[in-house]
ModelCIF file with pLDDT and N, C-alpha, C, O atoms, coordinates in Angstrom:
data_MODEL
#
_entry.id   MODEL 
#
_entity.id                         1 
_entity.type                       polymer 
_entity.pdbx_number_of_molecules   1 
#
_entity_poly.entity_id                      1 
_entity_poly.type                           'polypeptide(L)' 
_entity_poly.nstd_linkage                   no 
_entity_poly.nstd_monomer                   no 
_entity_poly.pdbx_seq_one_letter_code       
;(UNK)(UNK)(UNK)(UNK)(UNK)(UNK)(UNK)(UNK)(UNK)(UNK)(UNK)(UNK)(UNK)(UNK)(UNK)(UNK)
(UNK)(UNK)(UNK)(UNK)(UNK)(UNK)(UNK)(UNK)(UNK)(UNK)(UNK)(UNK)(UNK)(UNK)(UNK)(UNK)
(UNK)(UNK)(UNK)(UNK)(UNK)(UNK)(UNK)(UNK)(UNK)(UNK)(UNK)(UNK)(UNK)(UNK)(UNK)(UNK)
;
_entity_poly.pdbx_seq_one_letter_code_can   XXXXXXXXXXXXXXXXXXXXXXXXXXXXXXXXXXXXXXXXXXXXXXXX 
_entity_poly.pdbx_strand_id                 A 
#
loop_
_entity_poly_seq.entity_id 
_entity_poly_seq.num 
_entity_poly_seq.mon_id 
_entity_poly_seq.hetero 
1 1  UNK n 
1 2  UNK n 
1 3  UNK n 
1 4  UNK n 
1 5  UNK n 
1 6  UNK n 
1 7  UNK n 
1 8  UNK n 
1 9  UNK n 
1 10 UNK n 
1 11 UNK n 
1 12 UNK n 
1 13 UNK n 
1 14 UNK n 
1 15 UNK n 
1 16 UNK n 
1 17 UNK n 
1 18 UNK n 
1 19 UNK n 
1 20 UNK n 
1 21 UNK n 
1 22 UNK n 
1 23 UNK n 
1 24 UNK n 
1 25 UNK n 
1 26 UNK n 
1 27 UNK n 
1 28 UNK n 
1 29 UNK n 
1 30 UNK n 
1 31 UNK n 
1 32 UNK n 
1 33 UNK n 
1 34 UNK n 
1 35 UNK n 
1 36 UNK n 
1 37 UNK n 
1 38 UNK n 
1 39 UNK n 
1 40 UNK n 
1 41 UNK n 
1 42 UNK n 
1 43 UNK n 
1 44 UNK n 
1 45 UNK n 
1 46 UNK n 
1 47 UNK n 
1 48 UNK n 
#
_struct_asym.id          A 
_struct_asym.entity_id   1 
#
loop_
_ma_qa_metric.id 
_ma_qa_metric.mode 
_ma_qa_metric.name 
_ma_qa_metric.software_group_id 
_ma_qa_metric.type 
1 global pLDDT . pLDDT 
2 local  pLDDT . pLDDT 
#
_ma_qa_metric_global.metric_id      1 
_ma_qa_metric_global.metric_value   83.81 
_ma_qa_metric_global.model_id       1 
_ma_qa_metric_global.ordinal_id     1 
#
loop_
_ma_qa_metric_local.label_asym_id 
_ma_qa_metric_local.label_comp_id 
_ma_qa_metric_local.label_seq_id 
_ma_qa_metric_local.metric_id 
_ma_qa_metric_local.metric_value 
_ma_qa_metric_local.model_id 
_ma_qa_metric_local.ordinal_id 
A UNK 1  2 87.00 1 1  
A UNK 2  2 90.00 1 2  
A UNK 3  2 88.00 1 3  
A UNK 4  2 88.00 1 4  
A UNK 5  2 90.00 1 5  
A UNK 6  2 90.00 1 6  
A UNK 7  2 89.00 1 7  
A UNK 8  2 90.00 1 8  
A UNK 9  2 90.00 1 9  
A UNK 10 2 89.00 1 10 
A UNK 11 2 88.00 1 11 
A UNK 12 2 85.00 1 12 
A UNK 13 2 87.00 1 13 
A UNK 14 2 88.00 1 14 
A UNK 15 2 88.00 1 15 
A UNK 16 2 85.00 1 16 
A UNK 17 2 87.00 1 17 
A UNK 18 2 90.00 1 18 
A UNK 19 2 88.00 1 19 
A UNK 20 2 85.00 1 20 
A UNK 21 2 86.00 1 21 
A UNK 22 2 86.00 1 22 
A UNK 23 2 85.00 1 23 
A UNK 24 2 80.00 1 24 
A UNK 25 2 77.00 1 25 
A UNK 26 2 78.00 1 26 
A UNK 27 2 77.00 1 27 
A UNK 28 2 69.00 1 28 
A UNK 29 2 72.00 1 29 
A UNK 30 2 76.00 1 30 
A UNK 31 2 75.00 1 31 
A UNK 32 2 77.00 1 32 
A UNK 33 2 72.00 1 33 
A UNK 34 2 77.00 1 34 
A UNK 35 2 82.00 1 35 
A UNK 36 2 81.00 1 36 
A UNK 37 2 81.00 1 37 
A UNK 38 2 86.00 1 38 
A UNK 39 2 86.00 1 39 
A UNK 40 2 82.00 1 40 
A UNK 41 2 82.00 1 41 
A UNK 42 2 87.00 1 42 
A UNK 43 2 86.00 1 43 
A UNK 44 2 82.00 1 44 
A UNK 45 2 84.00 1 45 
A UNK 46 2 87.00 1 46 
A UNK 47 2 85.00 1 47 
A UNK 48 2 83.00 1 48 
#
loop_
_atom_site.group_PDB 
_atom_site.id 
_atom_site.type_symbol 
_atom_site.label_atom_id 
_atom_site.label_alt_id 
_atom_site.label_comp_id 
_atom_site.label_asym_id 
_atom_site.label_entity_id 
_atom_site.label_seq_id 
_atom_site.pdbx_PDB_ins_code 
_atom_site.Cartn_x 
_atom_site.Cartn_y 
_atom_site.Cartn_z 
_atom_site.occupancy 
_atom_site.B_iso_or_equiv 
_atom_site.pdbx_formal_charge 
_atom_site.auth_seq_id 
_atom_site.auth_comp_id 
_atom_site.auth_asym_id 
_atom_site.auth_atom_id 
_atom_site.pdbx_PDB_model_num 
ATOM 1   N N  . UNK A 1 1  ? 0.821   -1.210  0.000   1.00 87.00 ? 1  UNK A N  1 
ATOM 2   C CA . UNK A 1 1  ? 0.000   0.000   0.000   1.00 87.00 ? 1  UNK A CA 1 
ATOM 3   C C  . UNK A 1 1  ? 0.853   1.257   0.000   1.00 87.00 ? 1  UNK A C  1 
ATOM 4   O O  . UNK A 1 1  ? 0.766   2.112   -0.881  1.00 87.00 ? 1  UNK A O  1 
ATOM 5   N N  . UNK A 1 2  ? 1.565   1.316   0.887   1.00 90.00 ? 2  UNK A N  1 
ATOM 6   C CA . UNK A 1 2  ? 2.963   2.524   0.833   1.00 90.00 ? 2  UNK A CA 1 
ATOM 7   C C  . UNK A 1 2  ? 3.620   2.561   -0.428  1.00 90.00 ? 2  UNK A C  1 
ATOM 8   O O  . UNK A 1 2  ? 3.380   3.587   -1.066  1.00 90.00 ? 2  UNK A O  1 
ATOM 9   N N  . UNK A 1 3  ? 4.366   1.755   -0.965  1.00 88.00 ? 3  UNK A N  1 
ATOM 10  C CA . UNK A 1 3  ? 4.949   1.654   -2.581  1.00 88.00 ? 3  UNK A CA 1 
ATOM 11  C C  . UNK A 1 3  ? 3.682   2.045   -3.614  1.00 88.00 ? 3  UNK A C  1 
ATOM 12  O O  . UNK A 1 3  ? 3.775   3.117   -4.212  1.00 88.00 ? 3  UNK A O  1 
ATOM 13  N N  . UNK A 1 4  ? 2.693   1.340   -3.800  1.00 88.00 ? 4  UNK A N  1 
ATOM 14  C CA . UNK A 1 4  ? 1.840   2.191   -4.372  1.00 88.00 ? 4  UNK A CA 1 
ATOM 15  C C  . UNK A 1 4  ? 1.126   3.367   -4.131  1.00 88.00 ? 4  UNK A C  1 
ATOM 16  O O  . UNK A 1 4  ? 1.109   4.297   -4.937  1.00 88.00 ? 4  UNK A O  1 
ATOM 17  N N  . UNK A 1 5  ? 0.552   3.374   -3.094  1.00 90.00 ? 5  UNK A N  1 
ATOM 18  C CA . UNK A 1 5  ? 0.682   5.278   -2.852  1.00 90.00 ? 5  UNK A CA 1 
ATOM 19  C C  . UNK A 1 5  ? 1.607   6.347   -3.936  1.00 90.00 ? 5  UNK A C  1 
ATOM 20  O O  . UNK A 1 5  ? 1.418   7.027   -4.945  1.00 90.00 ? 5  UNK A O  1 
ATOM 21  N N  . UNK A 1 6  ? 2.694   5.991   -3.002  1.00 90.00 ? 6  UNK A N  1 
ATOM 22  C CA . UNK A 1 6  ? 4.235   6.913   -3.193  1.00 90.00 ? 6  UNK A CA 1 
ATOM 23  C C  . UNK A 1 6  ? 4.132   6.880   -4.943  1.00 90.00 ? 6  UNK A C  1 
ATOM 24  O O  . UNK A 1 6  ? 4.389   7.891   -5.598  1.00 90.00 ? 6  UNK A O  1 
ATOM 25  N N  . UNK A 1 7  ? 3.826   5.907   -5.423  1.00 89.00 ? 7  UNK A N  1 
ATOM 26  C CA . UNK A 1 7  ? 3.844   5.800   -6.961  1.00 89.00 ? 7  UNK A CA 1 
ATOM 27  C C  . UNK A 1 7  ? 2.902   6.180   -7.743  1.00 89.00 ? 7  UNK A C  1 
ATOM 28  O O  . UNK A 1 7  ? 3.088   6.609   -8.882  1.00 89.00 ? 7  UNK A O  1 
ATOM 29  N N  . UNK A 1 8  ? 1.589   6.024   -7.078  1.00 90.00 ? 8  UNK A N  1 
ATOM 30  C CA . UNK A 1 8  ? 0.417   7.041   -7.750  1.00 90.00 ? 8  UNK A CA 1 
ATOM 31  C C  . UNK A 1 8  ? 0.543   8.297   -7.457  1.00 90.00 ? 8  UNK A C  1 
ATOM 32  O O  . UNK A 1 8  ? 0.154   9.025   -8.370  1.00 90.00 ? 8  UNK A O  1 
ATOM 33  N N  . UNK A 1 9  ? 1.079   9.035   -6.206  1.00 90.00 ? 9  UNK A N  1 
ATOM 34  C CA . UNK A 1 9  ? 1.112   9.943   -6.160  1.00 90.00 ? 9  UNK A CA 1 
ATOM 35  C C  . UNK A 1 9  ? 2.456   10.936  -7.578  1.00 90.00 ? 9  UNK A C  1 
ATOM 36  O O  . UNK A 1 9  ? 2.109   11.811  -8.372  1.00 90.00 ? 9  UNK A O  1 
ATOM 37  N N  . UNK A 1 10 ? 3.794   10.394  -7.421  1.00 89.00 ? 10 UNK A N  1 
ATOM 38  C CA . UNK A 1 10 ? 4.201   10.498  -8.514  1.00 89.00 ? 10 UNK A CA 1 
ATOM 39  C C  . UNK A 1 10 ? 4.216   10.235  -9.812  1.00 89.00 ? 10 UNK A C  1 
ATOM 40  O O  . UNK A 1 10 ? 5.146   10.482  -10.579 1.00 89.00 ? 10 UNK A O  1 
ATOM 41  N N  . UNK A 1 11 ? 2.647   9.467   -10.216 1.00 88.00 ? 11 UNK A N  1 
ATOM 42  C CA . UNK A 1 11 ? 2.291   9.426   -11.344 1.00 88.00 ? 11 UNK A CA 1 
ATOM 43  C C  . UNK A 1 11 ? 1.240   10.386  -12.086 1.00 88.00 ? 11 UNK A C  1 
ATOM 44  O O  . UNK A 1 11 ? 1.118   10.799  -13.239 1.00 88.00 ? 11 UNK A O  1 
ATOM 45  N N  . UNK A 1 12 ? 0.442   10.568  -10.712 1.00 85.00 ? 12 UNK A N  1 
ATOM 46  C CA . UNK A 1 12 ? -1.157  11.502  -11.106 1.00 85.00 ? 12 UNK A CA 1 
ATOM 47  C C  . UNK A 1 12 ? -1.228  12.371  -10.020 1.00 85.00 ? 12 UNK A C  1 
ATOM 48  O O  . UNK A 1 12 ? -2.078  13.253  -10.140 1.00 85.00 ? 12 UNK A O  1 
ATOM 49  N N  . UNK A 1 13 ? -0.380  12.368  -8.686  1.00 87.00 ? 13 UNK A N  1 
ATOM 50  C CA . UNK A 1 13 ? -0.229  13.705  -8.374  1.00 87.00 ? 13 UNK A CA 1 
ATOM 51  C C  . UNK A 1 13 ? -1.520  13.386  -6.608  1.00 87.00 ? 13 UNK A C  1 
ATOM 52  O O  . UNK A 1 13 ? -2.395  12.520  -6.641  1.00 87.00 ? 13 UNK A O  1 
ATOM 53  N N  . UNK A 1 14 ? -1.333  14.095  -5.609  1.00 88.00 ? 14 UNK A N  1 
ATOM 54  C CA . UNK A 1 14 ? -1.477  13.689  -4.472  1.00 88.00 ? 14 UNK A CA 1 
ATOM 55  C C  . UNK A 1 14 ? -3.433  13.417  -4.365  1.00 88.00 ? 14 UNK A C  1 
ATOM 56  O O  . UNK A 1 14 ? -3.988  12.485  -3.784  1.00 88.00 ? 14 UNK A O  1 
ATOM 57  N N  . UNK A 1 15 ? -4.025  14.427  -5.036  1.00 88.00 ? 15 UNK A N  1 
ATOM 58  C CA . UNK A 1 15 ? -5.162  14.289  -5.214  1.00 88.00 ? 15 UNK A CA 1 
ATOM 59  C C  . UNK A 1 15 ? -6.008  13.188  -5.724  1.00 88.00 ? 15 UNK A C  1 
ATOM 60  O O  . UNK A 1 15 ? -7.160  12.966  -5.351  1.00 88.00 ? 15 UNK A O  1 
ATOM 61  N N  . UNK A 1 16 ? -5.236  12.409  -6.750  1.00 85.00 ? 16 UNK A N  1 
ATOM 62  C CA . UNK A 1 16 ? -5.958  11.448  -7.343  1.00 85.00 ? 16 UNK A CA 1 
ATOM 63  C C  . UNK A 1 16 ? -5.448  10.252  -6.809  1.00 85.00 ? 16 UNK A C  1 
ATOM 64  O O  . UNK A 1 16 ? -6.023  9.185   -7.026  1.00 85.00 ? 16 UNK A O  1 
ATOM 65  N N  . UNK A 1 17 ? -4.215  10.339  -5.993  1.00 87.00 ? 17 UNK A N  1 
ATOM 66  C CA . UNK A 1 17 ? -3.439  8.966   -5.729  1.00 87.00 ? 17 UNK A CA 1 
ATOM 67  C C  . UNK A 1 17 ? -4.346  9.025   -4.221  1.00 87.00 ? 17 UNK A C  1 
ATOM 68  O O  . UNK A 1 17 ? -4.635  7.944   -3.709  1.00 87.00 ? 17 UNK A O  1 
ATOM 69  N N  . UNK A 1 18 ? -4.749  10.225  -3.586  1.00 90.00 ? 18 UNK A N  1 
ATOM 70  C CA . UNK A 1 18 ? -5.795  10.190  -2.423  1.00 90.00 ? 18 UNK A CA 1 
ATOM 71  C C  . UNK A 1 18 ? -7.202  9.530   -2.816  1.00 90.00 ? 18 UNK A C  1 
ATOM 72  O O  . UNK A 1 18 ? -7.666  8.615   -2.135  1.00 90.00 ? 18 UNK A O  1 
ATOM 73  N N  . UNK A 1 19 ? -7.838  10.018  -3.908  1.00 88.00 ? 19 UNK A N  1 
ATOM 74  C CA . UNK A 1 19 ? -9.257  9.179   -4.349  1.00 88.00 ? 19 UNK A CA 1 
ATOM 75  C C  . UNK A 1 19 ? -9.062  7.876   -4.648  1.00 88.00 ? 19 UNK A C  1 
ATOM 76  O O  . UNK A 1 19 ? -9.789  6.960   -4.265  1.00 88.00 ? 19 UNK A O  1 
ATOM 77  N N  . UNK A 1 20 ? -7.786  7.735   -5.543  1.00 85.00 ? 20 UNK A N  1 
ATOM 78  C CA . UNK A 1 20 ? -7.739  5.638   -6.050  1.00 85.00 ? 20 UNK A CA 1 
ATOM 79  C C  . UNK A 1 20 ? -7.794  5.239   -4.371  1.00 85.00 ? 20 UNK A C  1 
ATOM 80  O O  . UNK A 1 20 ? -8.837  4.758   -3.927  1.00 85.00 ? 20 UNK A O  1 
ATOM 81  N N  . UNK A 1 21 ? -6.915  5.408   -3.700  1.00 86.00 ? 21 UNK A N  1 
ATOM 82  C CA . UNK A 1 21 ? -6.362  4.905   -2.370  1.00 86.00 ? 21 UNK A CA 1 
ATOM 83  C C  . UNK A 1 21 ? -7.855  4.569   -1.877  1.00 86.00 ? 21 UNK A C  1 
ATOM 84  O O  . UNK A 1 21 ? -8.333  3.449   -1.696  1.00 86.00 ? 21 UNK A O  1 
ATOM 85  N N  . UNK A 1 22 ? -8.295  5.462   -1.754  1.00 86.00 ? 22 UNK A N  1 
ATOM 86  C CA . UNK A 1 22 ? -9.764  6.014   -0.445  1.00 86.00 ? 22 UNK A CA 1 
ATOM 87  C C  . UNK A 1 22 ? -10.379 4.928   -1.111  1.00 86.00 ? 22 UNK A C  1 
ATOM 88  O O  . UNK A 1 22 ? -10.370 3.989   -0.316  1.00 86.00 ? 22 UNK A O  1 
ATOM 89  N N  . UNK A 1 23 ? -10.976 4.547   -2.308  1.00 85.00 ? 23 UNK A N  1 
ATOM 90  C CA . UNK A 1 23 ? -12.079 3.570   -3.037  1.00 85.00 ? 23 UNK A CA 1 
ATOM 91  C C  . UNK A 1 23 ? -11.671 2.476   -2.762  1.00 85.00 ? 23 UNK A C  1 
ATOM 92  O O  . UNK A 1 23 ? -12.334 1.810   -1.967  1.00 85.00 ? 23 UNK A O  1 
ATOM 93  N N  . UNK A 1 24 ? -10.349 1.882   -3.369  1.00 80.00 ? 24 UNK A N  1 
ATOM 94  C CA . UNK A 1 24 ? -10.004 0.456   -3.413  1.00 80.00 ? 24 UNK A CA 1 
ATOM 95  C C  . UNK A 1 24 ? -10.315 -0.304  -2.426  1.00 80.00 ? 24 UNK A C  1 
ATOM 96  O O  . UNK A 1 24 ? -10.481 -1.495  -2.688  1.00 80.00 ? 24 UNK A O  1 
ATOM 97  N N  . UNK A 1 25 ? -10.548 0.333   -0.480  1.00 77.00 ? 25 UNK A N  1 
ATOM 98  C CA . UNK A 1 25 ? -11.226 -0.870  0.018   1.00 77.00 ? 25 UNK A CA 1 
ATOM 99  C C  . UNK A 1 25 ? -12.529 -1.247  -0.337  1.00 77.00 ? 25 UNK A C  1 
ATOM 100 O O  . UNK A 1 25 ? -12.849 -2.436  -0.340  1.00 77.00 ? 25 UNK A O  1 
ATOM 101 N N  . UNK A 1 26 ? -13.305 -0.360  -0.635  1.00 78.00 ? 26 UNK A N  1 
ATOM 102 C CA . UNK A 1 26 ? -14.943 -0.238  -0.803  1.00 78.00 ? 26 UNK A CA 1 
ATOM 103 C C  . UNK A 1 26 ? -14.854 -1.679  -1.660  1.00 78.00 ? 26 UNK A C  1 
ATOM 104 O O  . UNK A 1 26 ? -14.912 -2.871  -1.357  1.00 78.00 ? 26 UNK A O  1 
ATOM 105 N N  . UNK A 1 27 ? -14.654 -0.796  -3.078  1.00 77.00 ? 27 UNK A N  1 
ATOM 106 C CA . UNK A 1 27 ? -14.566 -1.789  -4.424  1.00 77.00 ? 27 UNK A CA 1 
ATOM 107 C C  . UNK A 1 27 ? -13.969 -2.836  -4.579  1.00 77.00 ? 27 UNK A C  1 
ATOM 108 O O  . UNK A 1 27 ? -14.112 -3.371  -5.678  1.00 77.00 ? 27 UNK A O  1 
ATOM 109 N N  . UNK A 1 28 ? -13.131 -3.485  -3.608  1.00 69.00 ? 28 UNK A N  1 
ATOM 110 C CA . UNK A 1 28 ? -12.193 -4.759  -3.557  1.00 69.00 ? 28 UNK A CA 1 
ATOM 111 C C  . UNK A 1 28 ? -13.212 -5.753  -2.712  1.00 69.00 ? 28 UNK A C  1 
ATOM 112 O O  . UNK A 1 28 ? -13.216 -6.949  -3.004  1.00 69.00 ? 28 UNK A O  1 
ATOM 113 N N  . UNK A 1 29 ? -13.964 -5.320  -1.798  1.00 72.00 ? 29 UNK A N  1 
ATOM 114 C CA . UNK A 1 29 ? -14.600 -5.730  -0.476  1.00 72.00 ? 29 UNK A CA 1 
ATOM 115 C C  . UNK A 1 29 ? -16.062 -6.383  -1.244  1.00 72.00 ? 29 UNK A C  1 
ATOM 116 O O  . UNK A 1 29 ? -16.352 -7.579  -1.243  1.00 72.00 ? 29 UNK A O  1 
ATOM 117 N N  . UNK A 1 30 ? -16.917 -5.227  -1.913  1.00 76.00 ? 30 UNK A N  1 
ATOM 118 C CA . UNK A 1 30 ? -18.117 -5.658  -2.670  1.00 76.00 ? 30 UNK A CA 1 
ATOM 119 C C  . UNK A 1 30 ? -17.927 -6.624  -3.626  1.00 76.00 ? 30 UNK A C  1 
ATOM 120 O O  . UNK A 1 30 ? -19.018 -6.927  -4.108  1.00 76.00 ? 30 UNK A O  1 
ATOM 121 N N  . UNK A 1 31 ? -16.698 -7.457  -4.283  1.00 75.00 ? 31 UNK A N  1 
ATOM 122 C CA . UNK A 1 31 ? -16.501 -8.235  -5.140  1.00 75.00 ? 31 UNK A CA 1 
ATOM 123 C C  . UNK A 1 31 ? -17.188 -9.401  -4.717  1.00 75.00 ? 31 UNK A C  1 
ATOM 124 O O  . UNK A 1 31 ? -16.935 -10.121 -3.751  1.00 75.00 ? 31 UNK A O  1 
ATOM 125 N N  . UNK A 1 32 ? -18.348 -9.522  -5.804  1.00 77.00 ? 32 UNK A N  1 
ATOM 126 C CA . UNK A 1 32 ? -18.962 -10.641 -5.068  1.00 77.00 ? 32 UNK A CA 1 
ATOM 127 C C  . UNK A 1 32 ? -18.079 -12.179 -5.258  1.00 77.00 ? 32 UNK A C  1 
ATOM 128 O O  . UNK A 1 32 ? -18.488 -13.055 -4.496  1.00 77.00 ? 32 UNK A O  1 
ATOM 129 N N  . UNK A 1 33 ? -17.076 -12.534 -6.065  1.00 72.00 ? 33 UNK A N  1 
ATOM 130 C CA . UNK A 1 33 ? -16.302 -13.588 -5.951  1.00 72.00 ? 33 UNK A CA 1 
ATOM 131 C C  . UNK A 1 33 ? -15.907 -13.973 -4.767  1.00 72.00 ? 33 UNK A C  1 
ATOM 132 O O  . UNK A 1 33 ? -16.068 -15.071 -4.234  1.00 72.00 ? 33 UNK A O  1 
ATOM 133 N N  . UNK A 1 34 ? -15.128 -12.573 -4.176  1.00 77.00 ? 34 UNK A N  1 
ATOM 134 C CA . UNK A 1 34 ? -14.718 -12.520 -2.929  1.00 77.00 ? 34 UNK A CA 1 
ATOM 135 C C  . UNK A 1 34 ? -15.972 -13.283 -1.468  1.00 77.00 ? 34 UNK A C  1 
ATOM 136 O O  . UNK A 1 34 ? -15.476 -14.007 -0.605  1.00 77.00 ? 34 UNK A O  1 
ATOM 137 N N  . UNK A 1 35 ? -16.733 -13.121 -1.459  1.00 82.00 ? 35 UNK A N  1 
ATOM 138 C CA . UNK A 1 35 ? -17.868 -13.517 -0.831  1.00 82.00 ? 35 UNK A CA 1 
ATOM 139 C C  . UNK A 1 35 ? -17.590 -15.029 -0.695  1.00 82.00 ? 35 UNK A C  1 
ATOM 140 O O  . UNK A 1 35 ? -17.910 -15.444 0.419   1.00 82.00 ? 35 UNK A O  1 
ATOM 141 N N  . UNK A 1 36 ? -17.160 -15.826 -1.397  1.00 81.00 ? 36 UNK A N  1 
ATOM 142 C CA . UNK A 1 36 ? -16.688 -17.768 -1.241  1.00 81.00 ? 36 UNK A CA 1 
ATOM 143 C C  . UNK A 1 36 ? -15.566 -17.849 -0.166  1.00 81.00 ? 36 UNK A C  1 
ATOM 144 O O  . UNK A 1 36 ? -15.379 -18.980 0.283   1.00 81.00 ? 36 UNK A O  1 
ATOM 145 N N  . UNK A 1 37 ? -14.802 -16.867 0.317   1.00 81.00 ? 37 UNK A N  1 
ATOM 146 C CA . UNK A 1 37 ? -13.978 -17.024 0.904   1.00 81.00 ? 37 UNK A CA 1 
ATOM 147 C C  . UNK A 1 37 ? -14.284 -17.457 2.600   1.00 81.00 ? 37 UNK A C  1 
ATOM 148 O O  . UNK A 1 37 ? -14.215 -18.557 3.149   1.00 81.00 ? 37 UNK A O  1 
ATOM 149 N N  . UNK A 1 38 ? -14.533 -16.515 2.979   1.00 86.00 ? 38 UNK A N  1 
ATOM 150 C CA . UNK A 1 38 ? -15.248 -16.959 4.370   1.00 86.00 ? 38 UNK A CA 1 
ATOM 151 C C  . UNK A 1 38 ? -16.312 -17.913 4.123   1.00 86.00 ? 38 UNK A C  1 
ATOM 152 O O  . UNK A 1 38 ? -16.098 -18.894 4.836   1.00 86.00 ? 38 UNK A O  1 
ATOM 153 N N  . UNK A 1 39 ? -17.133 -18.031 3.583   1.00 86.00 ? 39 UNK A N  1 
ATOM 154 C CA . UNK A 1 39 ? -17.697 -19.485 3.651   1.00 86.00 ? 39 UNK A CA 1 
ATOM 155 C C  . UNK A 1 39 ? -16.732 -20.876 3.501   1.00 86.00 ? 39 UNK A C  1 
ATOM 156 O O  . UNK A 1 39 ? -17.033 -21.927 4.068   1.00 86.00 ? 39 UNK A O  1 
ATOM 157 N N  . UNK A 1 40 ? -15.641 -20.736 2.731   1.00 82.00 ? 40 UNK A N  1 
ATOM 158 C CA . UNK A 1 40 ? -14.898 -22.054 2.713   1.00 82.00 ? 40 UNK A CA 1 
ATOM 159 C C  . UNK A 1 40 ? -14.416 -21.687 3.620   1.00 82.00 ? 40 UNK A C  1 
ATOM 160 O O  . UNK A 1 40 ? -14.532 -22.658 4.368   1.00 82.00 ? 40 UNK A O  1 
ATOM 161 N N  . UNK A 1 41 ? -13.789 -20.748 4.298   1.00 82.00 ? 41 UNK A N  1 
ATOM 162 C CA . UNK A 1 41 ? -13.185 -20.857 5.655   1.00 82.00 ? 41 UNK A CA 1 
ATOM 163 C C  . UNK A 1 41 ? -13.533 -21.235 6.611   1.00 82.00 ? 41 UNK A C  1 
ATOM 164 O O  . UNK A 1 41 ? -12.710 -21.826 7.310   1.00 82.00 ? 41 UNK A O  1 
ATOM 165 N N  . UNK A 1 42 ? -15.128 -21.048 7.170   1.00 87.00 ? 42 UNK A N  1 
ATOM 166 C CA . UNK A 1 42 ? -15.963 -21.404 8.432   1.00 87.00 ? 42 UNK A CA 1 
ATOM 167 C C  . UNK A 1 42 ? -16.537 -22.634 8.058   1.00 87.00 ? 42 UNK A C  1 
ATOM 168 O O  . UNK A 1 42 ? -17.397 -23.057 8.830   1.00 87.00 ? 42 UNK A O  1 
ATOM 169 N N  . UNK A 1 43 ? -16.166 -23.597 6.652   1.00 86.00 ? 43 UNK A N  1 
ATOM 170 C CA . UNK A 1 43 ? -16.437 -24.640 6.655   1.00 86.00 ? 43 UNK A CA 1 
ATOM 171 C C  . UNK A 1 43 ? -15.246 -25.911 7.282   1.00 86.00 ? 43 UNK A C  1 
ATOM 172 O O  . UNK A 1 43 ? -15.554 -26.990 7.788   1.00 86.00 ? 43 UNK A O  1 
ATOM 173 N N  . UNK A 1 44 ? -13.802 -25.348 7.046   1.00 82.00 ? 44 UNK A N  1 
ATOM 174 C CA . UNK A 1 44 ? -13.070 -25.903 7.924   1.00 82.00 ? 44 UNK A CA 1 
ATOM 175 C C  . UNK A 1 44 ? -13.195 -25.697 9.186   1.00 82.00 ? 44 UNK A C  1 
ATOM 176 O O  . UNK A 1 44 ? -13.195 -26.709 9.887   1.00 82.00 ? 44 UNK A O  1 
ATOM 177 N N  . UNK A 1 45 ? -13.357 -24.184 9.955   1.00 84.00 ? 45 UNK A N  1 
ATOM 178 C CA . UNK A 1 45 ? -13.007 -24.475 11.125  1.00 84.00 ? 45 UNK A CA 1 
ATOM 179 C C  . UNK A 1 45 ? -13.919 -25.491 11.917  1.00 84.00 ? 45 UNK A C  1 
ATOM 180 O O  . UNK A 1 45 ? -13.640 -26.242 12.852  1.00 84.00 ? 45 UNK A O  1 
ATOM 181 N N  . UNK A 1 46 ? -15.545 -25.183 10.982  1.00 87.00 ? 46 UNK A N  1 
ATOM 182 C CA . UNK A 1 46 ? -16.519 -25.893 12.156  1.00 87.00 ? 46 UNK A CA 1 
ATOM 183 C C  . UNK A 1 46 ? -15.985 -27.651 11.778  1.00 87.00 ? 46 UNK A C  1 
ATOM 184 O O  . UNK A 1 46 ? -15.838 -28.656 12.473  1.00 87.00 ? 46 UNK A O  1 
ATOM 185 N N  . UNK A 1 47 ? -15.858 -27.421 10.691  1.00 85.00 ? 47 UNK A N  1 
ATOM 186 C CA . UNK A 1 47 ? -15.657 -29.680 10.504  1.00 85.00 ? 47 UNK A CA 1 
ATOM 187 C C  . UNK A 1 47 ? -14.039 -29.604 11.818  1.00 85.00 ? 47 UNK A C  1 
ATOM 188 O O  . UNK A 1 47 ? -13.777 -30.504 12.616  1.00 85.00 ? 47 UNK A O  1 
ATOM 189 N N  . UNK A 1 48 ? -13.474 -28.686 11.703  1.00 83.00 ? 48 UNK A N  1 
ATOM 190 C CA . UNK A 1 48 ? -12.199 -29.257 12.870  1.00 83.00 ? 48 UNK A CA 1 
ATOM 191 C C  . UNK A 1 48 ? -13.014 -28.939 14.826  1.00 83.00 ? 48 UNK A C  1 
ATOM 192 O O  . UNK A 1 48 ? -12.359 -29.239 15.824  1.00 83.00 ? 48 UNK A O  1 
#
């Protein structure tokens, strides 16, 4: 997250490397693919 920061900011400048930054948890989080993960996870812990 620091290396990319530092690199958007010297690519597009502090303003826009502040908006990509600020979104990417939102938009990474709503991926509904992402959503299988904790279900296969709480399917191991409960079978252990």
């Amino acid at each position: 997250a620091l290396a990319g920061f530092v690199g958007l900011v010297l690519l597009r400048g502090w303003s826009t490397a502040i908006a990509i930054v600020g979104t990417i948890p939102h938009s990474k989080t709503v991926t509904y693919a992402l959503s299988v993960l904790p279900l296969f996870i709480l399917i191991g812990f409960l079978a252990f």
